[in-house]
N, C-alpha and C. Protein backbone atom coordinates (compact mmCIF):
# COMPACT_ATOMS: atom_id res chain seq x y z
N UNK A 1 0.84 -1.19 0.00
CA UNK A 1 0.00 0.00 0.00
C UNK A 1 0.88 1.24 0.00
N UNK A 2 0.45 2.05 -0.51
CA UNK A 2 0.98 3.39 -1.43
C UNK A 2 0.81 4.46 0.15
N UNK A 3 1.08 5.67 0.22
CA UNK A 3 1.04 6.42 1.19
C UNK A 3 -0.26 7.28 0.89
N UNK A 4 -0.75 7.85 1.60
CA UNK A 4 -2.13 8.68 1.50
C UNK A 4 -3.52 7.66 0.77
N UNK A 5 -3.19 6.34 1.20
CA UNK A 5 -4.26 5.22 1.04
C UNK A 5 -4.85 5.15 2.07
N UNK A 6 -6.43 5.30 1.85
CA UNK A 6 -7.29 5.61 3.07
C UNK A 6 -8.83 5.65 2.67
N UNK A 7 -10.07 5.13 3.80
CA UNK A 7 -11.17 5.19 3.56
C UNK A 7 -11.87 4.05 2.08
N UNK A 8 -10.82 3.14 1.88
CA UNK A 8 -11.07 1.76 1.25
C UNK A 8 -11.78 0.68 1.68
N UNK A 9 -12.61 0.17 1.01
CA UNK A 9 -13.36 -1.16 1.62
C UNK A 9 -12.64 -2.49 0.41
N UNK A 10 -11.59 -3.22 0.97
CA UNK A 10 -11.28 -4.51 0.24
C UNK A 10 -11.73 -5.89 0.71
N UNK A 11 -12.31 -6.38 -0.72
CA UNK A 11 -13.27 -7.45 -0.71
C UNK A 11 -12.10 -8.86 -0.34
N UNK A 12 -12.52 -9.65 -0.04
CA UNK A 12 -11.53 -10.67 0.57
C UNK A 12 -10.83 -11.80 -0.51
N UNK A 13 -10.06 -12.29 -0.42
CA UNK A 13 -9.30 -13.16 -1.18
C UNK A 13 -8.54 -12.27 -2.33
N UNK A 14 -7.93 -11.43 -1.81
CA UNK A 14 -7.29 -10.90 -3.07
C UNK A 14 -5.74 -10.90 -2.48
N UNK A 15 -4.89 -11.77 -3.48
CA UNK A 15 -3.36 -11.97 -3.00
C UNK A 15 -2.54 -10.89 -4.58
N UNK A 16 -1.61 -10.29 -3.48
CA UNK A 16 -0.67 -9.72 -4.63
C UNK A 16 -0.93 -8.81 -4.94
N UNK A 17 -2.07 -7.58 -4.21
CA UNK A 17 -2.01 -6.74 -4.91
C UNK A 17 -1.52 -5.56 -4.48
N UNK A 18 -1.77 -4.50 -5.07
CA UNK A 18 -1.04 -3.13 -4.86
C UNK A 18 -1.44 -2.33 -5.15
N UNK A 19 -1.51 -1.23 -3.80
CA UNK A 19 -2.52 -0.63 -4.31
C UNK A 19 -1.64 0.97 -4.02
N UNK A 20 -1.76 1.88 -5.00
CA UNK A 20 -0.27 3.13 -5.15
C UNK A 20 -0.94 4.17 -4.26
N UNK A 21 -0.30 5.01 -4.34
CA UNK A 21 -0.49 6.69 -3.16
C UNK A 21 -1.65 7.33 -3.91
N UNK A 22 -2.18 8.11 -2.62
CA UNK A 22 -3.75 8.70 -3.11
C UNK A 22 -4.65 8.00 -3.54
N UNK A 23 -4.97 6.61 -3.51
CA UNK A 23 -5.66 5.78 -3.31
C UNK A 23 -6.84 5.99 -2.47
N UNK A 24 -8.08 6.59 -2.86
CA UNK A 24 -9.36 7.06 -1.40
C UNK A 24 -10.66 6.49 -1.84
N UNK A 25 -11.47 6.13 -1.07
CA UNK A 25 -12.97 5.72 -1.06
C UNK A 25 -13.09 4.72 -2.73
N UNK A 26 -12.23 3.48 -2.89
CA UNK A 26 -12.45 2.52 -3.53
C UNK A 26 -12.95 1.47 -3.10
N UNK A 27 -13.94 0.76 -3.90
CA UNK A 27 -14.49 -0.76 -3.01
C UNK A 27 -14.07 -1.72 -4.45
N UNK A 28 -12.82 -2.42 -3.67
CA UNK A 28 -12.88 -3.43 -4.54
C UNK A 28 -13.13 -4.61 -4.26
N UNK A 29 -13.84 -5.68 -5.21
CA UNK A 29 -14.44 -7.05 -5.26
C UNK A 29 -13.52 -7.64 -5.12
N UNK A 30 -13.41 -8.59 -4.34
CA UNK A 30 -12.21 -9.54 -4.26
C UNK A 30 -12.91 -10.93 -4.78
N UNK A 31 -12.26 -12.41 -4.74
CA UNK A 31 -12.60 -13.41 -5.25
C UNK A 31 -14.06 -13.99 -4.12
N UNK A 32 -13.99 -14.95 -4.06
CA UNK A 32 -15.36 -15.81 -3.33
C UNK A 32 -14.29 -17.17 -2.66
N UNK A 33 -13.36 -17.02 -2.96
CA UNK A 33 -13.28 -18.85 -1.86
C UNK A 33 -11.79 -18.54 -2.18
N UNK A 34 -10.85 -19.32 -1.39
CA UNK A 34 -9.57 -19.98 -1.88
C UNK A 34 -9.01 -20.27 -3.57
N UNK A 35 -9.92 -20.73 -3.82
CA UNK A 35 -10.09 -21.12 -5.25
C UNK A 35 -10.31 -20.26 -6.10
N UNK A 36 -11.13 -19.23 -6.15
CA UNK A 36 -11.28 -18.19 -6.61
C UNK A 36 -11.12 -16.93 -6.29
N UNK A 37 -9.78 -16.25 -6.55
CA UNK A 37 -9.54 -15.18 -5.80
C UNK A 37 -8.56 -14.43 -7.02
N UNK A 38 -8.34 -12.87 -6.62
CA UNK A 38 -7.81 -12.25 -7.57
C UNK A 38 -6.36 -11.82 -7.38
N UNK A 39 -5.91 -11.52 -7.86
CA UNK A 39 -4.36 -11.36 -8.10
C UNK A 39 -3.45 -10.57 -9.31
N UNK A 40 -2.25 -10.37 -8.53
CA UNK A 40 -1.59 -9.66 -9.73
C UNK A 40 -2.25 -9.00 -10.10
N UNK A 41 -2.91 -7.89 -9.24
CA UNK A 41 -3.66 -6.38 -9.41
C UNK A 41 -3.24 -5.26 -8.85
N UNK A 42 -3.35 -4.08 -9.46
CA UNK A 42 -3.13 -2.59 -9.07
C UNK A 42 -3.64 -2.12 -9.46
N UNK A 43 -3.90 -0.77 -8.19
CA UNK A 43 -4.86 0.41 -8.39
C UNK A 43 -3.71 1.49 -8.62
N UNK A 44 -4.08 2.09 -9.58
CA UNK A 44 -2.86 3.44 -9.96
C UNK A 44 -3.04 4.65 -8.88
N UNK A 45 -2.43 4.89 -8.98
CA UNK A 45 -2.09 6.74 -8.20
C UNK A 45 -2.83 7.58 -8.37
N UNK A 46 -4.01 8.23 -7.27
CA UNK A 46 -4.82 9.00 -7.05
C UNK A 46 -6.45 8.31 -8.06
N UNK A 47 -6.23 7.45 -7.55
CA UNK A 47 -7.77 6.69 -8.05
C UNK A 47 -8.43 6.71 -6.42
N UNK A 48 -9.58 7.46 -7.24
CA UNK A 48 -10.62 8.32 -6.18
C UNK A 48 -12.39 8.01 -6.50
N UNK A 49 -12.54 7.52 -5.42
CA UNK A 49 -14.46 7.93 -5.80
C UNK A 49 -14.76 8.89 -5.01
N UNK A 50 -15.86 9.36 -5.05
CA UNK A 50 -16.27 10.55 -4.24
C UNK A 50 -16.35 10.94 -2.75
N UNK A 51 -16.91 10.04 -2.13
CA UNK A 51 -16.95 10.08 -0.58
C UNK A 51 -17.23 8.27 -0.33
N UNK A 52 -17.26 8.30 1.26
CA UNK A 52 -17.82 7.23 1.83
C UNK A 52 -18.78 6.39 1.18
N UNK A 53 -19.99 7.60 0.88
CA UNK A 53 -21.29 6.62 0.76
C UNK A 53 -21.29 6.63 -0.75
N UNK A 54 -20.41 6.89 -1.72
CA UNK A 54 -20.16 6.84 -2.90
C UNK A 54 -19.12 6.44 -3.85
N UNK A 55 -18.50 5.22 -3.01
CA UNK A 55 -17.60 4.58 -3.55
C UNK A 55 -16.74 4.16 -5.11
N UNK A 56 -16.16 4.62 -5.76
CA UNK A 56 -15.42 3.73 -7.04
C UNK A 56 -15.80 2.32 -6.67
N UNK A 57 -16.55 1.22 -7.50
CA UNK A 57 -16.40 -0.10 -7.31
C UNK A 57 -15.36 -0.61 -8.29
N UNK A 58 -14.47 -1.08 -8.29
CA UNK A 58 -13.18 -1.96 -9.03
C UNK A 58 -13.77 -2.82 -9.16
N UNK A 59 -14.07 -4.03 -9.83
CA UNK A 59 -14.21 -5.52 -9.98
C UNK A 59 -13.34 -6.09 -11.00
N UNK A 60 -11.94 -6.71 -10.53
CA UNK A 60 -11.19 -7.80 -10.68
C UNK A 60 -11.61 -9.02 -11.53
N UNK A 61 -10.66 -9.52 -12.58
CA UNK A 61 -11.36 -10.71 -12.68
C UNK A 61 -10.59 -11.69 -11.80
N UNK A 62 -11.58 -12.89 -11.17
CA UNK A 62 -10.68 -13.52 -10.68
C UNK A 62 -10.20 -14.90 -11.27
N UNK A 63 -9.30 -15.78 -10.64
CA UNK A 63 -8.33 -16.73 -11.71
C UNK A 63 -7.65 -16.73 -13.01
N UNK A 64 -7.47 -15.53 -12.94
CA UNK A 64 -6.75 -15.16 -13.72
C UNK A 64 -4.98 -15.20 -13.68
N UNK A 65 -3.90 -15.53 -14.74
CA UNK A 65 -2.51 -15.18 -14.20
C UNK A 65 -1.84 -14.29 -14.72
N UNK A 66 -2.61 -13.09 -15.35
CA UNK A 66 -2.16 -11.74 -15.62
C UNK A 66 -2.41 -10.73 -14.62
N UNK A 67 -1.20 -9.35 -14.94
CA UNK A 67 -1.73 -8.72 -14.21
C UNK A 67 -2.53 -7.90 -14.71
N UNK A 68 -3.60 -7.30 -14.11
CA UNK A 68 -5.02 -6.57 -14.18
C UNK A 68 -4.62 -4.93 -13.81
N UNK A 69 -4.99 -3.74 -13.93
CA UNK A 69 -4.49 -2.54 -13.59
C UNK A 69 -5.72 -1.66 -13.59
N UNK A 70 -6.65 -1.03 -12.80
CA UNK A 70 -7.33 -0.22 -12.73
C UNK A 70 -6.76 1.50 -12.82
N UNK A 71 -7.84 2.01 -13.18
CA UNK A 71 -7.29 3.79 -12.86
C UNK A 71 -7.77 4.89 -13.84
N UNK A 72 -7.67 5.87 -13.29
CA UNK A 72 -9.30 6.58 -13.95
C UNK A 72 -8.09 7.19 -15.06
N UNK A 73 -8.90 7.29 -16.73
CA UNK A 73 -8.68 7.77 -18.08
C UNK A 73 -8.33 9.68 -17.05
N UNK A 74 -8.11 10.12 -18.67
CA UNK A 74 -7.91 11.83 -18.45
C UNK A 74 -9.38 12.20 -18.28
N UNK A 75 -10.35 11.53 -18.43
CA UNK A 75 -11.53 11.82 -18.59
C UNK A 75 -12.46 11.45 -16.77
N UNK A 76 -11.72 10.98 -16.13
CA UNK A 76 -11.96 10.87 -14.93
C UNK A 76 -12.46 9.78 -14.97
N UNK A 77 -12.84 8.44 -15.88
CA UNK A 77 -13.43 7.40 -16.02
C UNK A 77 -13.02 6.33 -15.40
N UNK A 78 -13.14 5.46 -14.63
CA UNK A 78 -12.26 3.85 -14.47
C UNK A 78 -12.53 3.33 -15.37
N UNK A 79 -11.04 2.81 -15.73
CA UNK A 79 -10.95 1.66 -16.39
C UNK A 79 -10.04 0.42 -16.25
N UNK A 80 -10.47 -0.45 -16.49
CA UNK A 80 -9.54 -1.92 -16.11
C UNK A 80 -8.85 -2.62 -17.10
N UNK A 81 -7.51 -2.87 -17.01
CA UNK A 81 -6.82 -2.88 -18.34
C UNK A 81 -6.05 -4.52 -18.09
N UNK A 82 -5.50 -4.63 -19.31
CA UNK A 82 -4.55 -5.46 -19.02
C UNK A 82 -3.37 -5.19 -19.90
N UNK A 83 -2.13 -4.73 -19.40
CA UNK A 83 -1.42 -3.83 -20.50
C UNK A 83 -0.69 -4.65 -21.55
N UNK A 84 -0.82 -6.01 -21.51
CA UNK A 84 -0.18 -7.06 -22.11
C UNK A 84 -1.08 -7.11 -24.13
N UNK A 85 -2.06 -6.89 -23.44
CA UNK A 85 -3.20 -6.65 -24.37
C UNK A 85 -3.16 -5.59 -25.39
N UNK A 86 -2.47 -4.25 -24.91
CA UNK A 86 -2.66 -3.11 -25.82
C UNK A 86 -1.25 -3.09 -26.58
N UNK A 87 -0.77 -3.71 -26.54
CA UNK A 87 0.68 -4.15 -27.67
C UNK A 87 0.53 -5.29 -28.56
């Protein structure tokens, strides 16, 4: 975890991930069991939802063995990438 990470709700079974500075009011989905859980994920730098009761939801895929990368466009949008993909 990144510095100025705070006011996050993380969903359970998630190994490996990372989550960078300015990180605030994200809820991310984590997997459902042992078996299904997410990984080899990051949230980028200053990925923000609005307040408490208005969370960014992230949803991960899980079993997967890439890594996954969330984080809002210039347009303020989330999006979930896989950077292996855009080359």
């Amino acid at each position: 975890f990144g510095n100025n990470v705070q006011n996050n709700a993380m969903g359970a079974y998630l190994r490996c991930a990372t989550v960078h500075d300015g990180v605030e009011y994200v809820s991310v989905v984590g997997g459902t069991s042992n078996r299904s859980y997410v990984q080899y994920a990051q949230i980028l730098n200053g990925t923000c939802g609005q307040n408490g009761s208005n969370r960014l939801q992230i949803s991960f895929k899980a079993n997967v063995k890439y890594c996954q990368f969330a984080g809002l466009n210039s347009s303020g949008n989330l999006k979930i990438w896989t950077p292996a993909d855009l080359v």
